[in-house]
PDB file of N, CA and C in Angstrom:
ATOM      1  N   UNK A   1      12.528  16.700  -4.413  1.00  0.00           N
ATOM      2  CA  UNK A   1      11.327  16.277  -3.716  1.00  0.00           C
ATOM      3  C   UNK A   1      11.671  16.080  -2.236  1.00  0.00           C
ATOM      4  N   UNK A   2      10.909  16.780  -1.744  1.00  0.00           N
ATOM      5  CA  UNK A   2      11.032  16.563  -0.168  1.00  0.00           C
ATOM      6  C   UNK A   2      10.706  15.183   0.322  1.00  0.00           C
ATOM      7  N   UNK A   3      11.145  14.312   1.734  1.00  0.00           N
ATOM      8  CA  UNK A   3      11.028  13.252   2.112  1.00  0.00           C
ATOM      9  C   UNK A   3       9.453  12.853   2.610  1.00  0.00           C
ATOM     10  N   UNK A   4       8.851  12.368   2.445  1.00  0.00           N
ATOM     11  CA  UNK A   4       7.011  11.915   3.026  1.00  0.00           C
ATOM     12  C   UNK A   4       7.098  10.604   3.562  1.00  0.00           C
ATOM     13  N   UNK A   5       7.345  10.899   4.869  1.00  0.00           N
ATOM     14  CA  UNK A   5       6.344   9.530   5.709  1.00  0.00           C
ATOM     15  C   UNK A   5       5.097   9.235   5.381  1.00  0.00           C
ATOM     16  N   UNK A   6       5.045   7.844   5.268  1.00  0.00           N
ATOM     17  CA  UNK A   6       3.626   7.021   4.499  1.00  0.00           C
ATOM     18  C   UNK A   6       3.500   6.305   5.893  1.00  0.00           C
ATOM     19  N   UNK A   7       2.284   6.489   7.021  1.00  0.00           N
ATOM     20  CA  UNK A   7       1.664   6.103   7.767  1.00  0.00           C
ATOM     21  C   UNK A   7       1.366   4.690   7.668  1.00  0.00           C
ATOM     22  N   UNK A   8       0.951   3.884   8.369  1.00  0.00           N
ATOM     23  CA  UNK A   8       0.554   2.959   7.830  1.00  0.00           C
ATOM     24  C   UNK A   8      -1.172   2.511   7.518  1.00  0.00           C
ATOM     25  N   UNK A   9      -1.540   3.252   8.252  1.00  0.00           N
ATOM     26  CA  UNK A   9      -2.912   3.797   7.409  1.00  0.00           C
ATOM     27  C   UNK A   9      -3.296   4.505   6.005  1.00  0.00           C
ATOM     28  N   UNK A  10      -2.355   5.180   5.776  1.00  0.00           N
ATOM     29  CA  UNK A  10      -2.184   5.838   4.701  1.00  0.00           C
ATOM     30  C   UNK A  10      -2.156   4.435   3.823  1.00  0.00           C
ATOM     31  N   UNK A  11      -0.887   3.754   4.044  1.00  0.00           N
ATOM     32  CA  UNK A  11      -0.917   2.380   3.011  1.00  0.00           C
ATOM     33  C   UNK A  11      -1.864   1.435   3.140  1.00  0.00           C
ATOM     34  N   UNK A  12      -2.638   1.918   3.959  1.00  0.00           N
ATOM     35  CA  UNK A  12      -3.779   0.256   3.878  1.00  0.00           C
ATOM     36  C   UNK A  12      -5.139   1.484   3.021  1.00  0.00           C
ATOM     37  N   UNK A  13      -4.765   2.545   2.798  1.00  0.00           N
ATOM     38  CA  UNK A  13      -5.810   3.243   1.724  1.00  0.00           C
ATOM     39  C   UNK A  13      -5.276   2.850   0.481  1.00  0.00           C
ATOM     40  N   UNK A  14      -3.812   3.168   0.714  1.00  0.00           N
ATOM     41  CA  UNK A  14      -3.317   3.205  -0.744  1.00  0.00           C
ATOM     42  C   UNK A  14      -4.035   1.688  -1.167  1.00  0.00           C
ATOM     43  N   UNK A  15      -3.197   0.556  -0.664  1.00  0.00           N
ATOM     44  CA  UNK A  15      -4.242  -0.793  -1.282  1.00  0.00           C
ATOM     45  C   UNK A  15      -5.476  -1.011  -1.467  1.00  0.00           C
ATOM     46  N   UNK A  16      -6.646  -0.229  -0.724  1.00  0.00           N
ATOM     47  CA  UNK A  16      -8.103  -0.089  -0.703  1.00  0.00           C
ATOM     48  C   UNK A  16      -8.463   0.845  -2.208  1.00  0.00           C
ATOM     49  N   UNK A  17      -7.604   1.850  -2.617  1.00  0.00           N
ATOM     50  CA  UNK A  17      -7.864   2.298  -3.866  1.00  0.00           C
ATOM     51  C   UNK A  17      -7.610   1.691  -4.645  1.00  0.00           C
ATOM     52  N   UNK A  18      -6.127   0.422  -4.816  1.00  0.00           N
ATOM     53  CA  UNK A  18      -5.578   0.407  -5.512  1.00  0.00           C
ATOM     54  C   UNK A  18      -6.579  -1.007  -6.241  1.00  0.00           C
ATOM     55  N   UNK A  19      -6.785  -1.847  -5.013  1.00  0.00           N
ATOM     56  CA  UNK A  19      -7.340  -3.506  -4.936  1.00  0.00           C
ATOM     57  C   UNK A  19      -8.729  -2.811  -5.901  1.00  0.00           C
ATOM     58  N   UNK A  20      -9.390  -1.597  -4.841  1.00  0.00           N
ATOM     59  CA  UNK A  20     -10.972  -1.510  -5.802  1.00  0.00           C
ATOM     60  C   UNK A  20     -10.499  -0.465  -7.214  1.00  0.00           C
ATOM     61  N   UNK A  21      -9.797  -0.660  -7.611  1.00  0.00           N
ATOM     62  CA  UNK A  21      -9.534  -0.042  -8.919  1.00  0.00           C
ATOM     63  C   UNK A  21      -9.177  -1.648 -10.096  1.00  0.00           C
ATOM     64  N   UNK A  22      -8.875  -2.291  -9.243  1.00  0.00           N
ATOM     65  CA  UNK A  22      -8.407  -3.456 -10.287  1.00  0.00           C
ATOM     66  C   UNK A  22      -9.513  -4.670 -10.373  1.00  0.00           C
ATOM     67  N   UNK A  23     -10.078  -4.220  -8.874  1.00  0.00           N
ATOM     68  CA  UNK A  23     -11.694  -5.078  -8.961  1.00  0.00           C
ATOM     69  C   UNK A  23     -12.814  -4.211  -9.328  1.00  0.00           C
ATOM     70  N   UNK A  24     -12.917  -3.081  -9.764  1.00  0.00           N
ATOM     71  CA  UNK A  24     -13.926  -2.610  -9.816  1.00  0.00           C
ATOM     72  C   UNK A  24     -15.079  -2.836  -9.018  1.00  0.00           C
ATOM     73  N   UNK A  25     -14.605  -1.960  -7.721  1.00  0.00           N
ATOM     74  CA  UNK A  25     -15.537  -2.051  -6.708  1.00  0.00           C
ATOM     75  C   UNK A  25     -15.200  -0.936  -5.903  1.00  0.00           C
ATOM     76  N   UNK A  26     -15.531  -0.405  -4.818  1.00  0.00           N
ATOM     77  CA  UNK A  26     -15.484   0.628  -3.809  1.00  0.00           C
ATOM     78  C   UNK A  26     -14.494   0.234  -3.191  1.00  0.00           C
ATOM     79  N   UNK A  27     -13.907   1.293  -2.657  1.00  0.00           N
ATOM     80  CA  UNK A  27     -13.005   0.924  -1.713  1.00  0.00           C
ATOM     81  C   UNK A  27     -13.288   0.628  -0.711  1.00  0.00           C
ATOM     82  N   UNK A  28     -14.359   0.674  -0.325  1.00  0.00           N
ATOM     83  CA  UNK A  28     -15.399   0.120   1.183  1.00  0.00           C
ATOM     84  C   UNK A  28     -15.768  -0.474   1.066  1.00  0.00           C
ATOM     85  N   UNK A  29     -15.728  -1.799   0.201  1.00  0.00           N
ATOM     86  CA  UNK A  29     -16.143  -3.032  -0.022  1.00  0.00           C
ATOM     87  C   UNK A  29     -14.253  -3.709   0.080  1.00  0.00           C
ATOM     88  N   UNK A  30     -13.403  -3.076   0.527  1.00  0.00           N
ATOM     89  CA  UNK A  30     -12.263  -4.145   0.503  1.00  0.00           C
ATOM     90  C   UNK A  30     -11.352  -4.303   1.634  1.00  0.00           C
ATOM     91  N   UNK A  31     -11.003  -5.022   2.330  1.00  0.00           N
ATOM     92  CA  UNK A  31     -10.508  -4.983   3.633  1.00  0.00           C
ATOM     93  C   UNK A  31      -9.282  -5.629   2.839  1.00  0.00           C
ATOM     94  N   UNK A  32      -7.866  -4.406   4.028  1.00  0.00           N
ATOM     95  CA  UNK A  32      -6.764  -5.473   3.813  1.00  0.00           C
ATOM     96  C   UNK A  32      -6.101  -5.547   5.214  1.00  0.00           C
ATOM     97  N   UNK A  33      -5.103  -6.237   5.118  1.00  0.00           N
ATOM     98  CA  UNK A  33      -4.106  -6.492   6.318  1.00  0.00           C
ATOM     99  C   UNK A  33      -2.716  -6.426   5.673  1.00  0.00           C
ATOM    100  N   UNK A  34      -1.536  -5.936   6.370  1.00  0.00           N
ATOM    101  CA  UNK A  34      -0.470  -5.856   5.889  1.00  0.00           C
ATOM    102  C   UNK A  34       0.539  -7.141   7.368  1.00  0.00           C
ATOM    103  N   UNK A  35       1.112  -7.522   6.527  1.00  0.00           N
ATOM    104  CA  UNK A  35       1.872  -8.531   7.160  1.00  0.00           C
ATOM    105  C   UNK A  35       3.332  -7.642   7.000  1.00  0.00           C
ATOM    106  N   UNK A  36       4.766  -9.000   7.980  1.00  0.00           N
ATOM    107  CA  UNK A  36       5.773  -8.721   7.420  1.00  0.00           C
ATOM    108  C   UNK A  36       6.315  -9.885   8.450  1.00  0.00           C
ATOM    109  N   UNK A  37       7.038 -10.329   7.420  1.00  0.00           N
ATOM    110  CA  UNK A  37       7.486 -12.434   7.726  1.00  0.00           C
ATOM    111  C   UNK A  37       9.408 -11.870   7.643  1.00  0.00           C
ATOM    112  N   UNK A  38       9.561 -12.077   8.382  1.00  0.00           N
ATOM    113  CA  UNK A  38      11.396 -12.320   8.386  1.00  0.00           C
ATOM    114  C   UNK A  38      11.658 -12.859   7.276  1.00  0.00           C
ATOM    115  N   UNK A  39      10.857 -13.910   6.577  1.00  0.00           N
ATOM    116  CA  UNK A  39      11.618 -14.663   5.481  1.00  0.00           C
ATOM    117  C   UNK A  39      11.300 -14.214   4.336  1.00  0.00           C
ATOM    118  N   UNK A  40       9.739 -13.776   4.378  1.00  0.00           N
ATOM    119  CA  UNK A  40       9.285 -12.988   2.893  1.00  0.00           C
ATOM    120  C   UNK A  40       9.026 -11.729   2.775  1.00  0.00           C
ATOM    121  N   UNK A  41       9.682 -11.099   4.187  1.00  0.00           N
ATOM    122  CA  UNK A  41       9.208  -9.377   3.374  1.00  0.00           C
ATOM    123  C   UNK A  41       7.561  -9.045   4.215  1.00  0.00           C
ATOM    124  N   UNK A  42       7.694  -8.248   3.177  1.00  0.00           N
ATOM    125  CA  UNK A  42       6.200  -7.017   3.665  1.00  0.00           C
ATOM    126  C   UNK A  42       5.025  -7.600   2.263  1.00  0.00           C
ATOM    127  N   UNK A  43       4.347  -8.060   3.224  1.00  0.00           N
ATOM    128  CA  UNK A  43       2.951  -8.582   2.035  1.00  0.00           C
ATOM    129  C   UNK A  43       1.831  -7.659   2.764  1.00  0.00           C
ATOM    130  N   UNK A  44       0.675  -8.077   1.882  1.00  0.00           N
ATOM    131  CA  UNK A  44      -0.731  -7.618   2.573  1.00  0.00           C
ATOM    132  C   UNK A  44      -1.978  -8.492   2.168  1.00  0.00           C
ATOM    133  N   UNK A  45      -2.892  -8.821   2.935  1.00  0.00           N
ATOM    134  CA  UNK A  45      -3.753  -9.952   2.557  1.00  0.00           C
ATOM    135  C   UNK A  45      -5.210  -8.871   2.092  1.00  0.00           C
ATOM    136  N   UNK A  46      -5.791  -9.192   0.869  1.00  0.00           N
ATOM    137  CA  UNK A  46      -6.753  -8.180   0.729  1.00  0.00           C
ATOM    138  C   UNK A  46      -8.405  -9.529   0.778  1.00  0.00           C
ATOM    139  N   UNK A  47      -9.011  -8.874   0.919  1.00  0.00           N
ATOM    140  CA  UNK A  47     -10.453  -9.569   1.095  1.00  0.00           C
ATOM    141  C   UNK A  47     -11.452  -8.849   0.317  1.00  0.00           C
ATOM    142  N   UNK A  48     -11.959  -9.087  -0.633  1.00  0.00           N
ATOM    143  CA  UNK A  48     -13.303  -8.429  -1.447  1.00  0.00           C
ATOM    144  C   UNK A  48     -14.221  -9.464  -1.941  1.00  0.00           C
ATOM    145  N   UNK A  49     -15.318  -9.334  -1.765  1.00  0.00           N
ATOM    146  CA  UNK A  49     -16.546  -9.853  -1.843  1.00  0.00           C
ATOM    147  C   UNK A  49     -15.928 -11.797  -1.477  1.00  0.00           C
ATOM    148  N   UNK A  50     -15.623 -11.974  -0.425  1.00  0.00           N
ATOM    149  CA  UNK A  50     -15.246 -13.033  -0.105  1.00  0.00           C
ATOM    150  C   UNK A  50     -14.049 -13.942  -0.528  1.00  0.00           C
ATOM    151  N   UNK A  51     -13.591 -13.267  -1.067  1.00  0.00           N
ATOM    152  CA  UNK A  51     -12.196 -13.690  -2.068  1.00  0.00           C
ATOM    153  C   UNK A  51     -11.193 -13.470  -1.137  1.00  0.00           C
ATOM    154  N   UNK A  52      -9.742 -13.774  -1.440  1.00  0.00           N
ATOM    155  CA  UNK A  52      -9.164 -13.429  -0.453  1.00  0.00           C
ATOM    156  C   UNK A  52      -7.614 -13.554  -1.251  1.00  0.00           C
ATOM    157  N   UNK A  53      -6.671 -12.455  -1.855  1.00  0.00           N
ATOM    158  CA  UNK A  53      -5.554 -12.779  -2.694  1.00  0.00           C
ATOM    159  C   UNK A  53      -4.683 -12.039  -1.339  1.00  0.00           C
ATOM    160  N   UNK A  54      -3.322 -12.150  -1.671  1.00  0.00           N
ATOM    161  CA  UNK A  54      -2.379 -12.378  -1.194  1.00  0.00           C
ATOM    162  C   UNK A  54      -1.527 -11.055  -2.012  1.00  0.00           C
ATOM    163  N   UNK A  55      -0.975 -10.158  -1.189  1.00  0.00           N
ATOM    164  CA  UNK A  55      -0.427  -8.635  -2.107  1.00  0.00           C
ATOM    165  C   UNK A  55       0.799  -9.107  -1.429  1.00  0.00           C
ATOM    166  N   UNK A  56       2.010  -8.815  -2.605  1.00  0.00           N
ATOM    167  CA  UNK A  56       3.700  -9.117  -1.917  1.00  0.00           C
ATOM    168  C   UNK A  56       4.063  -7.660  -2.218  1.00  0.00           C
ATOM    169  N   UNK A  57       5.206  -7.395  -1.790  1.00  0.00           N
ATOM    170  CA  UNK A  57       6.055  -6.046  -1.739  1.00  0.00           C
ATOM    171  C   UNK A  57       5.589  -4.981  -3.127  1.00  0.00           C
ATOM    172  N   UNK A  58       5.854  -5.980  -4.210  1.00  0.00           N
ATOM    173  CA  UNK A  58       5.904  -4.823  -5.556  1.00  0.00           C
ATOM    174  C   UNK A  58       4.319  -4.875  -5.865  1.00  0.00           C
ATOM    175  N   UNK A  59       3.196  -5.629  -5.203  1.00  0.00           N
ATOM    176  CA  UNK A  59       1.903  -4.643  -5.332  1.00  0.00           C
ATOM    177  C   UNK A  59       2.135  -3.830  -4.230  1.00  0.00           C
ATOM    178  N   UNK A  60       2.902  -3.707  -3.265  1.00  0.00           N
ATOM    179  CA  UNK A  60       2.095  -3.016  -2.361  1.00  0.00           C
ATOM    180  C   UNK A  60       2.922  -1.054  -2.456  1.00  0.00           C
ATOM    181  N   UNK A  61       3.622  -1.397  -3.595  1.00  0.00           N
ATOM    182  CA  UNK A  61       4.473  -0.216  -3.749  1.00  0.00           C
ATOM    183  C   UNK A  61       4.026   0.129  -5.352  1.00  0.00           C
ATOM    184  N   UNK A  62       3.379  -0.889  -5.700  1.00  0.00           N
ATOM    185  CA  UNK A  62       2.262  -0.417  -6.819  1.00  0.00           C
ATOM    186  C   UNK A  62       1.260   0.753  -6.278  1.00  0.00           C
ATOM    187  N   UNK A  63       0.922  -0.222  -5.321  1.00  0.00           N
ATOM    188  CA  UNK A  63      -0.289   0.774  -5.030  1.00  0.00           C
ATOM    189  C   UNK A  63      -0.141   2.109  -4.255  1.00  0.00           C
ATOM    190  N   UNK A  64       0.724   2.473  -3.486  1.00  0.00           N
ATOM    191  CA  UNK A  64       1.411   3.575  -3.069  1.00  0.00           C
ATOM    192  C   UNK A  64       1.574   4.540  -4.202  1.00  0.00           C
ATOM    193  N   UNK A  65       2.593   4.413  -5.413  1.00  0.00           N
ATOM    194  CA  UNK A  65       2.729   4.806  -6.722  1.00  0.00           C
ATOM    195  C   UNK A  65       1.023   5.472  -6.959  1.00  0.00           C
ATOM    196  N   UNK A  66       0.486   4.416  -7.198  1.00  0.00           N
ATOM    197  CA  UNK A  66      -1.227   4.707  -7.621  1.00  0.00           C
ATOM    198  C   UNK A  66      -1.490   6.095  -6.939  1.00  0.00           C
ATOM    199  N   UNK A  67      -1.747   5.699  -5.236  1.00  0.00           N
ATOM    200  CA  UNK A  67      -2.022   6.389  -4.227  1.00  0.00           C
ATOM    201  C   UNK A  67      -1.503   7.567  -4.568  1.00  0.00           C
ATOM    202  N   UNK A  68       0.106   8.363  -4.498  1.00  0.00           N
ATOM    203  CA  UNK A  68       0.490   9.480  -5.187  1.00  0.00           C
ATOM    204  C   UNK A  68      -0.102   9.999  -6.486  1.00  0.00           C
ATOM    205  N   UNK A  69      -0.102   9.136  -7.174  1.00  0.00           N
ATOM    206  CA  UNK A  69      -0.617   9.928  -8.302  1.00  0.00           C
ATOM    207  C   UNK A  69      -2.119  10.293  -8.455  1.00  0.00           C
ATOM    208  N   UNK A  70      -3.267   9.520  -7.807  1.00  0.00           N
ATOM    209  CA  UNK A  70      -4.352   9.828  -7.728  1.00  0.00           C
ATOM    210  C   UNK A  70      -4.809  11.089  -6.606  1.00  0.00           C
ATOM    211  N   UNK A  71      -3.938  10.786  -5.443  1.00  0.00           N
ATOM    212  CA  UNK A  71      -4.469  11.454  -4.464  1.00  0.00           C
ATOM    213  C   UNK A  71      -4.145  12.221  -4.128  1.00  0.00           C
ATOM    214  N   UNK A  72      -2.800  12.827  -4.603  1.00  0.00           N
ATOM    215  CA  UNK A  72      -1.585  13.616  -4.547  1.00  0.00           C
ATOM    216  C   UNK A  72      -1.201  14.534  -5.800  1.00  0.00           C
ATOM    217  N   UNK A  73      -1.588  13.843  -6.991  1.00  0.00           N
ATOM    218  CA  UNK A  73      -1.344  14.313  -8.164  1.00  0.00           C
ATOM    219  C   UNK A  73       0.602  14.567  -8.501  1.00  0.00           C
ATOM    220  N   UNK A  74       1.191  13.856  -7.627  1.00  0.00           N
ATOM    221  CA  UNK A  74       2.616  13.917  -8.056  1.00  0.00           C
ATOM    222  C   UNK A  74       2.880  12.412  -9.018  1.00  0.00           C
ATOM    223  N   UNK A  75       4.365  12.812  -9.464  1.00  0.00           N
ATOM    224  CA  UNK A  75       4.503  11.918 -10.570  1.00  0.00           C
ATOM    225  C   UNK A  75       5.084  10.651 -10.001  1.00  0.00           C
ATOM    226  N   UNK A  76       4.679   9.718 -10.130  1.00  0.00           N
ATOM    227  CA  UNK A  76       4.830   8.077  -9.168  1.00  0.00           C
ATOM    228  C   UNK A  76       5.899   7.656  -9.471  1.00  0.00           C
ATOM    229  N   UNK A  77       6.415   8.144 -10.668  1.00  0.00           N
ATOM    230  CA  UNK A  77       7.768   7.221 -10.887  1.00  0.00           C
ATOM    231  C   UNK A  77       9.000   8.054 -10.439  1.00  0.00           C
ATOM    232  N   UNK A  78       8.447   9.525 -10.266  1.00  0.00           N
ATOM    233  CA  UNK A  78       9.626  10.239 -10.092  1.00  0.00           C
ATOM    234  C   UNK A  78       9.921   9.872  -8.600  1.00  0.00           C
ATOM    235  N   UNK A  79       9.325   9.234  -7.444  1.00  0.00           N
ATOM    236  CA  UNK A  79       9.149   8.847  -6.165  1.00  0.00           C
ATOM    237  C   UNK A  79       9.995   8.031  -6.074  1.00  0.00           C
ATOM    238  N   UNK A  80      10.992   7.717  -4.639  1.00  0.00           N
ATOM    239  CA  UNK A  80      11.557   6.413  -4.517  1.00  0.00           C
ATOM    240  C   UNK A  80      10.931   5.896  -3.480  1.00  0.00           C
ATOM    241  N   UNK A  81      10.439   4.563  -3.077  1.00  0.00           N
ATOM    242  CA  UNK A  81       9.558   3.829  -1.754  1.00  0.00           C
ATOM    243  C   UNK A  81      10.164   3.187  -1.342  1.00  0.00           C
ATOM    244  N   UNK A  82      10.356   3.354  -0.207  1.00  0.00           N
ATOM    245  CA  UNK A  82      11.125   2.274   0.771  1.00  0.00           C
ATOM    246  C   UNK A  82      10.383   1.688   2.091  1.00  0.00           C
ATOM    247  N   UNK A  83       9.524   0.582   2.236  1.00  0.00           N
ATOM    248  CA  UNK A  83       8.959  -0.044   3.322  1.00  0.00           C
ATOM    249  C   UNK A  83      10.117  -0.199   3.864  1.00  0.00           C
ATOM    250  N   UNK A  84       9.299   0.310   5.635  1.00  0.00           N
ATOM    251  CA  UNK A  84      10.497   0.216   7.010  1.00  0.00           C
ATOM    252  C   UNK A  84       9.045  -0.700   7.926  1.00  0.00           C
ATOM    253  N   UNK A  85      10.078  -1.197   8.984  1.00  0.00           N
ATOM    254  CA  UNK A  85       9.032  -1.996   9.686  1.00  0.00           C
ATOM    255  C   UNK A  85       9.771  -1.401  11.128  1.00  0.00           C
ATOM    256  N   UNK A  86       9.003  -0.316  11.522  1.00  0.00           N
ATOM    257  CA  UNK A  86       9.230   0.274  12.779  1.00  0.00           C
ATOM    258  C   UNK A  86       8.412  -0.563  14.100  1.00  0.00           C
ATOM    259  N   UNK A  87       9.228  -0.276  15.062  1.00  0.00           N
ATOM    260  CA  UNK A  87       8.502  -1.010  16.389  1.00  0.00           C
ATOM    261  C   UNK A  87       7.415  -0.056  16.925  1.00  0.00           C
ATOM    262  N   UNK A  88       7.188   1.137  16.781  1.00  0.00           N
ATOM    263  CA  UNK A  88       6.621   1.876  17.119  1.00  0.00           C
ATOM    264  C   UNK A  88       5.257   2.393  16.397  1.00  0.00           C
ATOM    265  N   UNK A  89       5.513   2.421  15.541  1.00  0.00           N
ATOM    266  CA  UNK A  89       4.097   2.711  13.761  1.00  0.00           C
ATOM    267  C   UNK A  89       4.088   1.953  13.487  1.00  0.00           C
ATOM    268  N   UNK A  90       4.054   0.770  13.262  1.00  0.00           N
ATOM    269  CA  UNK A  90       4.314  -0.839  12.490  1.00  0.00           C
ATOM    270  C   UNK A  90       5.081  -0.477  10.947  1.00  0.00           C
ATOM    271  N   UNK A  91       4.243  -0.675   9.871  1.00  0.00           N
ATOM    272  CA  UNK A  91       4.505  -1.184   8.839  1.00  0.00           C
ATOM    273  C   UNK A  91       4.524   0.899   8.266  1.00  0.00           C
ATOM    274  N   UNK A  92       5.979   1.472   7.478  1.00  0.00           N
ATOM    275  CA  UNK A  92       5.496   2.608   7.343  1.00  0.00           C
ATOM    276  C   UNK A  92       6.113   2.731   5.830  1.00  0.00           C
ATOM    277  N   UNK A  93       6.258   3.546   5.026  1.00  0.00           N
ATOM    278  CA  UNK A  93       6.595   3.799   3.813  1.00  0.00           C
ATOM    279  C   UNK A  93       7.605   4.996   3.942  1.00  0.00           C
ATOM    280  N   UNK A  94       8.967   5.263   3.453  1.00  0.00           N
ATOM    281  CA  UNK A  94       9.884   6.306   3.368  1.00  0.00           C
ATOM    282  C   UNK A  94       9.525   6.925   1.101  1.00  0.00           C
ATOM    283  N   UNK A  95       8.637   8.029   1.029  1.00  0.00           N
ATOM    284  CA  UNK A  95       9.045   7.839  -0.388  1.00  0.00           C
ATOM    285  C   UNK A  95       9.812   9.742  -0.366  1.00  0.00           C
ATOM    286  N   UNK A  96      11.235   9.263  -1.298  1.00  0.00           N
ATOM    287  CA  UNK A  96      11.763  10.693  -1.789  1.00  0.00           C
ATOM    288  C   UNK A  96      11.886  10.697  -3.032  1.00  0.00           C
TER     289      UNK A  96
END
């Protein structure tokens, strides 16, 4: 498998499919934000119909996984993901 840069737009879809697949709702009904704390890593804060949960590393490489396999049709587990926190793209995804 060749190497794929994951944008970081790309990953705030991947969570927008992933969040309205587990809420059963649109993905245009869900806003997220992706964080990244020196002490805890790479999270993402999602918001749907006024709610507001808290996504840590292994949803947010859940939903990437998802993202490939729905949108991509490749096999999610055969993928390896590695969140990088570049100064330049912010928050990006390495999967081989």
């Amino acid at each position: 498998m060749e190497q794929i840069k994951l944008p970081e737009q790309d990953i705030i879809n991947a969570l927008c499919l992933y969040v309205s697949d587990k809420k059963a709702v649109s993905p245009y009904e869900v806003e997220i934000e992706l964080m990244f704390d020196d002490d805890y890593g790479f999270s993402a804060e999602s918001h749907v119909a006024g709610r507001k949960q808290i996504l840590v590393t292994v949803n947010i490489i859940e939903a990437i996984r998802f993202w490939l396999d729905t949108k991509l049709q490749m096999d999610p587990f055969a993928a390896g993901i590695e969140l990088e926190l570049d100064d330049d793209e912010g928050i990006i995804a390495w999967i081989r």
